[in-house]
C-alpha atoms as a PDB file:
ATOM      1  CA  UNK A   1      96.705 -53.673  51.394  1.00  0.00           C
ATOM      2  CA  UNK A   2      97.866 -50.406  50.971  1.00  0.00           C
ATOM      3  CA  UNK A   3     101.335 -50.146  51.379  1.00  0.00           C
ATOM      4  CA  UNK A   4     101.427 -46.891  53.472  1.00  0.00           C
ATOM      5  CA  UNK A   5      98.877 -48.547  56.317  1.00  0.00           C
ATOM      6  CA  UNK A   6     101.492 -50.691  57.166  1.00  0.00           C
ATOM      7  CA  UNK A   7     104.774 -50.400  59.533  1.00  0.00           C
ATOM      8  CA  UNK A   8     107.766 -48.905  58.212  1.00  0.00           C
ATOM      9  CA  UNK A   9     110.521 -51.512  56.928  1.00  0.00           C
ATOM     10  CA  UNK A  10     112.829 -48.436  57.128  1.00  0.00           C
ATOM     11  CA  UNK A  11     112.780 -45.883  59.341  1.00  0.00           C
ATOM     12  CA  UNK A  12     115.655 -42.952  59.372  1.00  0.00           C
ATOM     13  CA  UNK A  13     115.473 -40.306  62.139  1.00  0.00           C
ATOM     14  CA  UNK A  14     117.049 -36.993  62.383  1.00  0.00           C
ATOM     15  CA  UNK A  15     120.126 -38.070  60.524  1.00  0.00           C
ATOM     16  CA  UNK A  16     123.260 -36.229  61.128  1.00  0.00           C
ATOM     17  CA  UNK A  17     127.126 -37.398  59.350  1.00  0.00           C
ATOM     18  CA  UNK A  18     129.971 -34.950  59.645  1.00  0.00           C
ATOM     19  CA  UNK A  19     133.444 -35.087  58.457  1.00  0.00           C
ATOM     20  CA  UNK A  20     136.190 -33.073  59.744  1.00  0.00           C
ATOM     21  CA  UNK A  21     138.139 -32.171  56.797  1.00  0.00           C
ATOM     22  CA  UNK A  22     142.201 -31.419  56.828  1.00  0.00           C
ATOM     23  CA  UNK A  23     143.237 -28.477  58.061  1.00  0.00           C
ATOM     24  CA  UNK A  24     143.823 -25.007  55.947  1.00  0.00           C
ATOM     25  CA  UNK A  25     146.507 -23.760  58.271  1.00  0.00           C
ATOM     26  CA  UNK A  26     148.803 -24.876  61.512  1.00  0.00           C
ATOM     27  CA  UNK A  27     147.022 -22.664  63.539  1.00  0.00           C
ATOM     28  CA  UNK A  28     143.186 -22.761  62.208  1.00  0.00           C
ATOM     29  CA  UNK A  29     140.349 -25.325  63.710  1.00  0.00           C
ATOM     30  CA  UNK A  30     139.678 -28.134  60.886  1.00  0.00           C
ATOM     31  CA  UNK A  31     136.791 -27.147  59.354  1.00  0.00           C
ATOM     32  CA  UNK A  32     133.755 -29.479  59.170  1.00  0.00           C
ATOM     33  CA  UNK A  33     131.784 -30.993  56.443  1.00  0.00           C
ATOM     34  CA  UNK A  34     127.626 -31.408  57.412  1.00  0.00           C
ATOM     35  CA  UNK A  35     126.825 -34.312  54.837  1.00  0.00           C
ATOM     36  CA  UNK A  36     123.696 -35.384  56.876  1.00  0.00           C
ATOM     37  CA  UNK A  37     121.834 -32.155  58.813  1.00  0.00           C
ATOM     38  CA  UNK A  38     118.931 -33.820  60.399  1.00  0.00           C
ATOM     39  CA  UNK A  39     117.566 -36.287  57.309  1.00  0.00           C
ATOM     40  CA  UNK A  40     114.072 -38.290  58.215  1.00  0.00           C
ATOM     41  CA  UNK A  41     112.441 -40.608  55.912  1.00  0.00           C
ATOM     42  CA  UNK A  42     110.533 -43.809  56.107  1.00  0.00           C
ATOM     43  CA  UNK A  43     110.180 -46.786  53.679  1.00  0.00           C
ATOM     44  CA  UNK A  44     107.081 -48.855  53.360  1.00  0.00           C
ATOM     45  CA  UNK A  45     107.621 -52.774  52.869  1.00  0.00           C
ATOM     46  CA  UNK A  46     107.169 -53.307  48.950  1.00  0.00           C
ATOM     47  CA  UNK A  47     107.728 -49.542  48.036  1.00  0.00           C
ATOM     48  CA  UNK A  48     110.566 -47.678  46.198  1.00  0.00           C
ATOM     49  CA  UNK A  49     111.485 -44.528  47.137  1.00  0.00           C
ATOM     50  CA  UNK A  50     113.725 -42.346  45.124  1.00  0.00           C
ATOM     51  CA  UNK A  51     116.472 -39.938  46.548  1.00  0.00           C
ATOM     52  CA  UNK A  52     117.556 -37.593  43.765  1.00  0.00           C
ATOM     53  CA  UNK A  53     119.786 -34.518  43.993  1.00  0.00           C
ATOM     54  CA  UNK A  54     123.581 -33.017  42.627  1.00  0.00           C
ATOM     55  CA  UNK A  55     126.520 -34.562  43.207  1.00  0.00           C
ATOM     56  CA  UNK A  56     127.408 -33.545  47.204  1.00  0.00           C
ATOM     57  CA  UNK A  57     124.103 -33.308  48.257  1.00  0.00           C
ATOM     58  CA  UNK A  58     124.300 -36.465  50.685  1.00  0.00           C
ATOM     59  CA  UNK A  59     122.607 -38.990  48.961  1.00  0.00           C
ATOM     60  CA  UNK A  60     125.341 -41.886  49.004  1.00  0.00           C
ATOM     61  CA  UNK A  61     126.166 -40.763  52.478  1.00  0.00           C
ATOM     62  CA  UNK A  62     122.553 -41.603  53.419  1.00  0.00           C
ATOM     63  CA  UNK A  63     123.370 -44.604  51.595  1.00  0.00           C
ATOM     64  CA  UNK A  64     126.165 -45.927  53.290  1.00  0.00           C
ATOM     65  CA  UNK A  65     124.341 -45.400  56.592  1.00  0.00           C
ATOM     66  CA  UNK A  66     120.992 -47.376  56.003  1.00  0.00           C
ATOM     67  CA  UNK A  67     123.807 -49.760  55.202  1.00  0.00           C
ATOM     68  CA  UNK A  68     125.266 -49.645  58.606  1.00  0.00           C
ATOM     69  CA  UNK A  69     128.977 -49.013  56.747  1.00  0.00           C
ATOM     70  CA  UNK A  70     128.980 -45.925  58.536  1.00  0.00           C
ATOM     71  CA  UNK A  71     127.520 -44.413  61.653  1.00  0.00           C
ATOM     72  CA  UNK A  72     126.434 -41.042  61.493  1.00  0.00           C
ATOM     73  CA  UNK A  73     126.863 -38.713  64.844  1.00  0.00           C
ATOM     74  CA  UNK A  74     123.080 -38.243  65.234  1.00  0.00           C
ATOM     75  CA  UNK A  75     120.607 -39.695  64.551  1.00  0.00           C
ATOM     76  CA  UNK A  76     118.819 -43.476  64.375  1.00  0.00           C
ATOM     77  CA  UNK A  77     118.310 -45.961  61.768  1.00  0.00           C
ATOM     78  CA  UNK A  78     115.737 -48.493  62.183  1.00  0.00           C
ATOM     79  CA  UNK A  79     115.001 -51.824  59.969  1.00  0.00           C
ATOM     80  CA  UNK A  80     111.674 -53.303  60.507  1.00  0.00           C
ATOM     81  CA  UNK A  81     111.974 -51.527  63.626  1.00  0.00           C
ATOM     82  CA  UNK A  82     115.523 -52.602  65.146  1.00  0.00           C
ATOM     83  CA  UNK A  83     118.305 -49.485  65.654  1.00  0.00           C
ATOM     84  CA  UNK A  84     120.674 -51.208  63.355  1.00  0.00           C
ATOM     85  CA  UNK A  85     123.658 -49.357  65.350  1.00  0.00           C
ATOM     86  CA  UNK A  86     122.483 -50.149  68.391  1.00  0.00           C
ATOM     87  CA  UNK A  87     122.523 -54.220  67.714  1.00  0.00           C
ATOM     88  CA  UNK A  88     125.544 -56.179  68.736  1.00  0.00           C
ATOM     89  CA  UNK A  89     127.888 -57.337  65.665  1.00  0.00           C
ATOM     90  CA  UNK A  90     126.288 -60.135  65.743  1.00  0.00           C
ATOM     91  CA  UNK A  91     123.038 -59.333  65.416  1.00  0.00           C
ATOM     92  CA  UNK A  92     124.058 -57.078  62.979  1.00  0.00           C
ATOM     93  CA  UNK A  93     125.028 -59.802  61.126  1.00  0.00           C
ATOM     94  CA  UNK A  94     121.971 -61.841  61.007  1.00  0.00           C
ATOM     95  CA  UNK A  95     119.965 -58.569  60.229  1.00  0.00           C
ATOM     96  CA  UNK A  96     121.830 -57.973  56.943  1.00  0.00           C
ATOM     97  CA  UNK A  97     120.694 -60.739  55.624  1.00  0.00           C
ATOM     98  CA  UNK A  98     117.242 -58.228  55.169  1.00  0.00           C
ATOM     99  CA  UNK A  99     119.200 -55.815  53.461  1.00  0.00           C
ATOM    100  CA  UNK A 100     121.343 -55.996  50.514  1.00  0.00           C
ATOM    101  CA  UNK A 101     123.026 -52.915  48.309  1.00  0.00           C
ATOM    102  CA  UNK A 102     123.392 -52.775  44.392  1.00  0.00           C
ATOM    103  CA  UNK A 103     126.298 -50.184  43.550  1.00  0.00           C
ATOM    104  CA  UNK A 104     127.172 -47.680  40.335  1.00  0.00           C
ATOM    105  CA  UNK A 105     129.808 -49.153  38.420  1.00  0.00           C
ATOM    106  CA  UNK A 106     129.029 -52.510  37.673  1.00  0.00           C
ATOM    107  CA  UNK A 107     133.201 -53.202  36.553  1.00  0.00           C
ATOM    108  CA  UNK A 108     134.564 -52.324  39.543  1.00  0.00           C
ATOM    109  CA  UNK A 109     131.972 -54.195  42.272  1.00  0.00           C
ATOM    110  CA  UNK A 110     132.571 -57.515  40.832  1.00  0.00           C
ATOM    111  CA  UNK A 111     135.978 -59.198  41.369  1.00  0.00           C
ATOM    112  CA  UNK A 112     137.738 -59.925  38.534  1.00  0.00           C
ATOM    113  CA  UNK A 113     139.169 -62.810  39.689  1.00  0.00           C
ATOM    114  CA  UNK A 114     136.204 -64.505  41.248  1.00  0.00           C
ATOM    115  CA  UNK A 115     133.640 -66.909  39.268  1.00  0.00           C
ATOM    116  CA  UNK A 116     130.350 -65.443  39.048  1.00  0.00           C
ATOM    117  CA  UNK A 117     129.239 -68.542  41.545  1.00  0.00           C
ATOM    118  CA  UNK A 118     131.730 -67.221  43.835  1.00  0.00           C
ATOM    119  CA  UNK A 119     130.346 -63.727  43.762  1.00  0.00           C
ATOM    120  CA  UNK A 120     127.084 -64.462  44.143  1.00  0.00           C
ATOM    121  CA  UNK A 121     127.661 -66.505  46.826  1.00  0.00           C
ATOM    122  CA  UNK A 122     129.315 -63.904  49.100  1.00  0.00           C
ATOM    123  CA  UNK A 123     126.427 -62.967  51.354  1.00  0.00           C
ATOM    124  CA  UNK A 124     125.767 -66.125  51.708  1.00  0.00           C
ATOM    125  CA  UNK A 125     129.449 -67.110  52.837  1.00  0.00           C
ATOM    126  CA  UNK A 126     129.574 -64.177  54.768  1.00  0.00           C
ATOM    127  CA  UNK A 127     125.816 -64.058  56.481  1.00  0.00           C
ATOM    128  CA  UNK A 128     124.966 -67.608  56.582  1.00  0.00           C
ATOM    129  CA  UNK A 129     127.683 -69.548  57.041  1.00  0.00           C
ATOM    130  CA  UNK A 130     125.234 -72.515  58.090  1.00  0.00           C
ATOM    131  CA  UNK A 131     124.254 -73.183  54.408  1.00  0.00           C
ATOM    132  CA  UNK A 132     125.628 -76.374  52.828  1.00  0.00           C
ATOM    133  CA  UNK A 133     127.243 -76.330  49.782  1.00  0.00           C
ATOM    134  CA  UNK A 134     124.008 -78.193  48.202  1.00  0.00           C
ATOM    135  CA  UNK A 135     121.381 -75.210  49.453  1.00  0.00           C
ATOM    136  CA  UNK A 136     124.410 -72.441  48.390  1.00  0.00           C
ATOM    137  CA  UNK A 137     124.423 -73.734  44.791  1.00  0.00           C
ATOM    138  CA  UNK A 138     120.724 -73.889  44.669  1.00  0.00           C
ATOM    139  CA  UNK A 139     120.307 -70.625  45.732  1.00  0.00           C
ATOM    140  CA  UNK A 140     123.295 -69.180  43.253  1.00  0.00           C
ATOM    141  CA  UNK A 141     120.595 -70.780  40.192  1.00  0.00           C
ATOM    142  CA  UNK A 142     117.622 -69.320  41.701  1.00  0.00           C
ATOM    143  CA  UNK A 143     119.040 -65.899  41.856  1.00  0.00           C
ATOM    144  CA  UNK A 144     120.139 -66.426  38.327  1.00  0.00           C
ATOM    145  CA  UNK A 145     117.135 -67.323  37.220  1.00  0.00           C
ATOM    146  CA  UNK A 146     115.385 -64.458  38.713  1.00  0.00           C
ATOM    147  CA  UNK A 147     117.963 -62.144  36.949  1.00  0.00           C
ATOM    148  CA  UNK A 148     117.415 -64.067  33.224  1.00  0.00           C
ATOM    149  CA  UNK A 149     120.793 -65.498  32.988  1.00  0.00           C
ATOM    150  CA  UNK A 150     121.331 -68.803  32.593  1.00  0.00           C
ATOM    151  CA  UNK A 151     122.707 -70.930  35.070  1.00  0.00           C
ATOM    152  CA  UNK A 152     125.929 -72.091  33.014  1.00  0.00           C
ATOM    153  CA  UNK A 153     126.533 -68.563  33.545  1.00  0.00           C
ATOM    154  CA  UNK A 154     127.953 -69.466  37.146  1.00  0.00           C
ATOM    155  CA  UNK A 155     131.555 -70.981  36.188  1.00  0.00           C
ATOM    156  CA  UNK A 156     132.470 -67.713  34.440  1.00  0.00           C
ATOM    157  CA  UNK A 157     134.220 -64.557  35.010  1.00  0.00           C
ATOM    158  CA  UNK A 158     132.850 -61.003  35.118  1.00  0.00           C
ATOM    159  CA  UNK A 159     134.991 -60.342  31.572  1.00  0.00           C
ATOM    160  CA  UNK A 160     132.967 -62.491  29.792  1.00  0.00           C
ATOM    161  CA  UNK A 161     130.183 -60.254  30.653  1.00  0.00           C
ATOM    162  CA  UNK A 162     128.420 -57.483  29.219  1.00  0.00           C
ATOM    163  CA  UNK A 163     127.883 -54.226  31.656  1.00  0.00           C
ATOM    164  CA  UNK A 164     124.463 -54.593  31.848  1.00  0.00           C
ATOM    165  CA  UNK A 165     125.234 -58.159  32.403  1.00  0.00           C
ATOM    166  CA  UNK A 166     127.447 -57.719  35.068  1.00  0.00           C
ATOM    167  CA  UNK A 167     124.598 -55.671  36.637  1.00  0.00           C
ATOM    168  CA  UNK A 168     122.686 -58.699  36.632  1.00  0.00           C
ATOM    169  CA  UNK A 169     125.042 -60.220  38.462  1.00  0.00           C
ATOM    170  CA  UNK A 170     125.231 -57.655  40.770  1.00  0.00           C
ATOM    171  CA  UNK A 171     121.723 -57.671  41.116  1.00  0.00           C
ATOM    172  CA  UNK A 172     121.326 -61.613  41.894  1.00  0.00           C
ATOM    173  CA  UNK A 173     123.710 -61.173  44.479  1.00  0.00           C
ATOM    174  CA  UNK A 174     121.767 -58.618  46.104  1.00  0.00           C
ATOM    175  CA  UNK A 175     118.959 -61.125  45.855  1.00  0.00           C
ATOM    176  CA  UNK A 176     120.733 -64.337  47.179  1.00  0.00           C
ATOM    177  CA  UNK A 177     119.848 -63.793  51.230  1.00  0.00           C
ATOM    178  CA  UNK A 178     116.515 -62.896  50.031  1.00  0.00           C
ATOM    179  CA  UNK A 179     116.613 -59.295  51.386  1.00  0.00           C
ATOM    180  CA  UNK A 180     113.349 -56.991  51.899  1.00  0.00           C
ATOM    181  CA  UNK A 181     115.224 -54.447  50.786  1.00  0.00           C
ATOM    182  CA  UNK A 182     117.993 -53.337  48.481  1.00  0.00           C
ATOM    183  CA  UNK A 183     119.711 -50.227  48.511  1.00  0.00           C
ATOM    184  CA  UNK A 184     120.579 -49.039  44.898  1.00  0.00           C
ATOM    185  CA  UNK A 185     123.301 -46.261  44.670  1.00  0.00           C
ATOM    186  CA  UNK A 186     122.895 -44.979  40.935  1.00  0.00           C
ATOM    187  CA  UNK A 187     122.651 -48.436  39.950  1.00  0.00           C
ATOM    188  CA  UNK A 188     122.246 -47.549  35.881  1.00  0.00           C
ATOM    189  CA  UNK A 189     124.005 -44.956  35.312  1.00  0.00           C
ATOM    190  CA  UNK A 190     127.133 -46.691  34.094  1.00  0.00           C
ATOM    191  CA  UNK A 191     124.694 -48.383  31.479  1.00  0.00           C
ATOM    192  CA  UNK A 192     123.949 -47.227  28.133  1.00  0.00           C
ATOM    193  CA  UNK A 193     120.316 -46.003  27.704  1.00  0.00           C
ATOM    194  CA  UNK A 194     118.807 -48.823  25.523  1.00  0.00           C
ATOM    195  CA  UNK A 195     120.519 -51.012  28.754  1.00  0.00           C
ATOM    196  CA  UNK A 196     119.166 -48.766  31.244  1.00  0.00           C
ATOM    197  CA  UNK A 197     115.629 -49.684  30.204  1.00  0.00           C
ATOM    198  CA  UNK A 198     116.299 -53.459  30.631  1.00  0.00           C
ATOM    199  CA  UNK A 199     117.668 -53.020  33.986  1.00  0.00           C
ATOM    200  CA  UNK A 200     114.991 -50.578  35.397  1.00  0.00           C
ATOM    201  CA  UNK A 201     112.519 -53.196  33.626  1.00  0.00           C
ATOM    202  CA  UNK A 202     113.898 -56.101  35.398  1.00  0.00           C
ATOM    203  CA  UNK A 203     114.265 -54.353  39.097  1.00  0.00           C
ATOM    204  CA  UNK A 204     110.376 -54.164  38.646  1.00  0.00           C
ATOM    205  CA  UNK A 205     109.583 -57.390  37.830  1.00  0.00           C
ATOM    206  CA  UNK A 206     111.293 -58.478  40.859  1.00  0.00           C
ATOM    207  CA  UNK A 207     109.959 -55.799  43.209  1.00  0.00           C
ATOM    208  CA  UNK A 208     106.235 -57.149  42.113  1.00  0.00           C
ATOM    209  CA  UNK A 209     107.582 -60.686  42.560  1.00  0.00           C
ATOM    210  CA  UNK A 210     109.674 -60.761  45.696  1.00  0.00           C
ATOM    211  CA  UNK A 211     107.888 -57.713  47.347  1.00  0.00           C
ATOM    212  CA  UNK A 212     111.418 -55.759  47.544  1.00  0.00           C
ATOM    213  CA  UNK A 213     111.496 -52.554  48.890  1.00  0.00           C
ATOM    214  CA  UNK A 214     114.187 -49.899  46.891  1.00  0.00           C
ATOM    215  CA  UNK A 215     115.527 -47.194  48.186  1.00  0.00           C
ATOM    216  CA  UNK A 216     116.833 -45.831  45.141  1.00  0.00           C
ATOM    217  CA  UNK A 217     119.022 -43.119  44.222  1.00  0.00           C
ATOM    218  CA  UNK A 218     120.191 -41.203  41.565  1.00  0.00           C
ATOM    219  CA  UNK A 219     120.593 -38.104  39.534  1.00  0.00           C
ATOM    220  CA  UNK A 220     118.899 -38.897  36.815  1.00  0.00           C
ATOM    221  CA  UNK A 221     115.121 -38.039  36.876  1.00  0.00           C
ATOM    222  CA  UNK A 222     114.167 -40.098  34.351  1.00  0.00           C
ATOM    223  CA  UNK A 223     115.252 -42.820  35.956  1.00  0.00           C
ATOM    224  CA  UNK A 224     113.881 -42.257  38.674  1.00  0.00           C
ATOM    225  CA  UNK A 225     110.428 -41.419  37.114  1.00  0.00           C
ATOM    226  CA  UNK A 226     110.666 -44.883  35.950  1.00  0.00           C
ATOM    227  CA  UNK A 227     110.945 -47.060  39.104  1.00  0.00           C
ATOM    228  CA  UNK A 228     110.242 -45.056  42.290  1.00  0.00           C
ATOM    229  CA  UNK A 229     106.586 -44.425  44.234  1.00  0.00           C
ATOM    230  CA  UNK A 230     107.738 -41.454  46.454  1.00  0.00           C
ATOM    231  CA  UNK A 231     110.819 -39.188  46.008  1.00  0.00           C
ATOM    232  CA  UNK A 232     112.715 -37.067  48.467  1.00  0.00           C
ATOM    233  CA  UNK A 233     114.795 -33.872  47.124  1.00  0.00           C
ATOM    234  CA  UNK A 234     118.118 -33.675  49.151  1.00  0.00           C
ATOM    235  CA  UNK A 235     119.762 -30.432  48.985  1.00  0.00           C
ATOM    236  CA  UNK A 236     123.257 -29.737  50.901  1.00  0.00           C
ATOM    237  CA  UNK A 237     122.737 -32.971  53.229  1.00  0.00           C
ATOM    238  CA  UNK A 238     118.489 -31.666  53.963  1.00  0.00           C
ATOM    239  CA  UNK A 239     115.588 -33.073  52.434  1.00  0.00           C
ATOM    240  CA  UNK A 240     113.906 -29.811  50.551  1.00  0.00           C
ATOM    241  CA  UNK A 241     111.075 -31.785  49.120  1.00  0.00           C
ATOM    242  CA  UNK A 242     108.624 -34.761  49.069  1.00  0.00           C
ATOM    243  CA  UNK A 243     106.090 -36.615  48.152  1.00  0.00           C
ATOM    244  CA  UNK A 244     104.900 -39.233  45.342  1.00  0.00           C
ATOM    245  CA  UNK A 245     106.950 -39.294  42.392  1.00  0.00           C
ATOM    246  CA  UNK A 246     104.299 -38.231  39.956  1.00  0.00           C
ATOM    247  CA  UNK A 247     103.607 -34.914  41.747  1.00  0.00           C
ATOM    248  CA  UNK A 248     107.484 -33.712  42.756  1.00  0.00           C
ATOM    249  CA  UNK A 249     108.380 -34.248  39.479  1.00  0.00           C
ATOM    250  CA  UNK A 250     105.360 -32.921  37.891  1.00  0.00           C
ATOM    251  CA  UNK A 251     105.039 -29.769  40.024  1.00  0.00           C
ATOM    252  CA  UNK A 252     107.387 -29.338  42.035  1.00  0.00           C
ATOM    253  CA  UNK A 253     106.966 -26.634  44.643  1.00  0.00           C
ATOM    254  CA  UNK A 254     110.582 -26.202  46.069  1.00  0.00           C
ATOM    255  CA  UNK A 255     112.663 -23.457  44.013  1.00  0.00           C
ATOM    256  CA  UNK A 256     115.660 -26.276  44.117  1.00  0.00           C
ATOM    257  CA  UNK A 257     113.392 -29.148  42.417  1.00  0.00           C
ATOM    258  CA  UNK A 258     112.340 -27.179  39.771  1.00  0.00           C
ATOM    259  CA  UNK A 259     115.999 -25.961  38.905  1.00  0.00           C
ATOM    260  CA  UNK A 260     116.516 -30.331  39.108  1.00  0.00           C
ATOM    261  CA  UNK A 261     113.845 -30.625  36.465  1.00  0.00           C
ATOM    262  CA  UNK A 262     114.539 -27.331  34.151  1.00  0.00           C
ATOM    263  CA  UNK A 263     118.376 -28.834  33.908  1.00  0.00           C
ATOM    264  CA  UNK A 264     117.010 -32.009  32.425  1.00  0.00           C
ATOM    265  CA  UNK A 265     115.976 -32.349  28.547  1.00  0.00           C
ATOM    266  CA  UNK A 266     112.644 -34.178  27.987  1.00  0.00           C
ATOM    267  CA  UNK A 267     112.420 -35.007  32.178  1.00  0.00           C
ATOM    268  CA  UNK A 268     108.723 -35.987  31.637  1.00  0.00           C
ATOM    269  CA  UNK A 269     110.032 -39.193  29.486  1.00  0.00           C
ATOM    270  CA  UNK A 270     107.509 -42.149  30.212  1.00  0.00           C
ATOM    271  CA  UNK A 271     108.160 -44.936  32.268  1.00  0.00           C
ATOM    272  CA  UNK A 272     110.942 -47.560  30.620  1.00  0.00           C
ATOM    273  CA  UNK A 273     108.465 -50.455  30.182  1.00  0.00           C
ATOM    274  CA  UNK A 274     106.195 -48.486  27.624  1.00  0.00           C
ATOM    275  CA  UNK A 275     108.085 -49.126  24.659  1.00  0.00           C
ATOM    276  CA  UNK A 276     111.558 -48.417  25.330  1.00  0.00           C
ATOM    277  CA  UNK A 277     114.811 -50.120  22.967  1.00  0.00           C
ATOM    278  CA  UNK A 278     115.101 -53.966  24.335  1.00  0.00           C
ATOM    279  CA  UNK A 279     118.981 -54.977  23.535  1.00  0.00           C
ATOM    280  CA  UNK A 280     119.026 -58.809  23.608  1.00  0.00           C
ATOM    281  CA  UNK A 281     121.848 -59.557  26.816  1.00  0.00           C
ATOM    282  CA  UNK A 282     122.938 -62.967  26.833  1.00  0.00           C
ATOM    283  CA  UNK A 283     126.120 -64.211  27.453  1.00  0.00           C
ATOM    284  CA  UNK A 284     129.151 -63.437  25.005  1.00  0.00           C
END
């Protein structure tokens, strides 16, 4: 089936974030910062959609409220149809479960002083705390599995880890509810390029096997040439542009794309799975 015939998983409307910012003078009104002016965009189930743009632009903002971490001043959010900030905490709390987040820097998401068990346990801990211990370490080994590290991997410590493998962590933690989709804030860029590739590769193998959505964002072009089916521009908290990848990012028609796309060397770079470096990642 065609994934655009079906219901949005995600659905943002009109989404508006301000932040009053300290004031210049005694006397003067606190100026405001508009991170979020009116953003819509929806999110087929199985689909990855890319939101690229420069530093400031609103992207992680967006981010963090898909998330429900923080609630814009206009606006809706809505997961397979459910105003995620208009549930109680509770329900809340069972509907994360359907939505997990991979972050930028994979050194400083993992605690140090955690097992890698421990870590990717925490959404389980935290969302279903009606999973026996039995269930919770079964689930810890799937997720590892999924991610290609081995499950002896689990009574060990992010330091022992390379940063693409401690991405992989990251990433089977994401996958340990079993979410529909996963939120990905620059979730390479911290990686070498060789690394990169592996990454990228292995969020699409698990997109065609678990039917994950991605809402993915980034910066980089490239990257996001790589994984996403539709892209959406974001310019000074507005979208400016969208539509599938292939076509933005082959001709764009907004004046602010294009400047995106002249900035970047070689932005037409194939997809990561044709051919690019494979660095062998297994534990150290």
């Amino acid at each position: 089936m065609n994934a655009h015939a079906r219901p949005p998983l995600l659905e943002v409307r009109d989404l508006v974030r301000e932040y009053t910012l300290p004031r210049r003078g005694l006397f003067e009104k606190a100026p405001v910062l508009t991170a979020l002016a009116g953003v819509s965009l929806t999110l087929a189930r199985g689909e990855s959609l890319g939101i690229v743009g420069e530093s400031g632009c609103g992207k992680s903002t967006l981010a963090r409220c898909v998330m429900a971490l923080e609630r814009p001043q206009g606006g809706r959010v809505l997961i397979e149809g459910r105003d995620v900030f208009a549930l109680s905490r509770r329900d809340l709390r069972a509907a994360r479960k359907g939505f997990q987040a991979i972050f930028q820097d994979p050194y400083g998401s993992l605690d140090p002083r955690h097992t890698v068990s421990r870590i990717v346990a925490e959404p389980i801990r935290s969302l279903e705390p009606e999973v026996d211990a039995a269930a919770r370490a079964r689930r810890i080994h799937e997720a590892l599995d999924a991610v290609g590290l081995p499950r002896a991997a689990a009574e060990r410590y992010p330091h022992e880890f390379s940063g693409g493998q401690r991405q992989r962590i990251a990433i089977a933690r994401a996958l340990v509810t079993r979410p529909a989709l996963i939120v990905a804030d620059e979730p390479v860029s911290a990686l070498d390029v060789s690394v990169q590739a592996q990454v990228l590769n292995l969020m699409m193998d698990l997109q065609e096997e678990f039917g994950l959505a991605y809402l993915f964002i980034s910066h980089d072009l490239s990257v996001v040439r790589c994984i996403t089916d539709r892209v959406c521009v974001m310019q000074a908290g507005r979208i400016v542009e969208e539509g599938s990848t292939e076509a933005v990012l082959t001709a764009p028609r907004h004046d602010y794309t294009k400047s995106l796309l002249d900035a970047v060397p070689g932005s037409g770079r194939r997809r990561a799975r044709a051919g690019e470096p494979r660095e062998q990642e297994t534990p150290s």
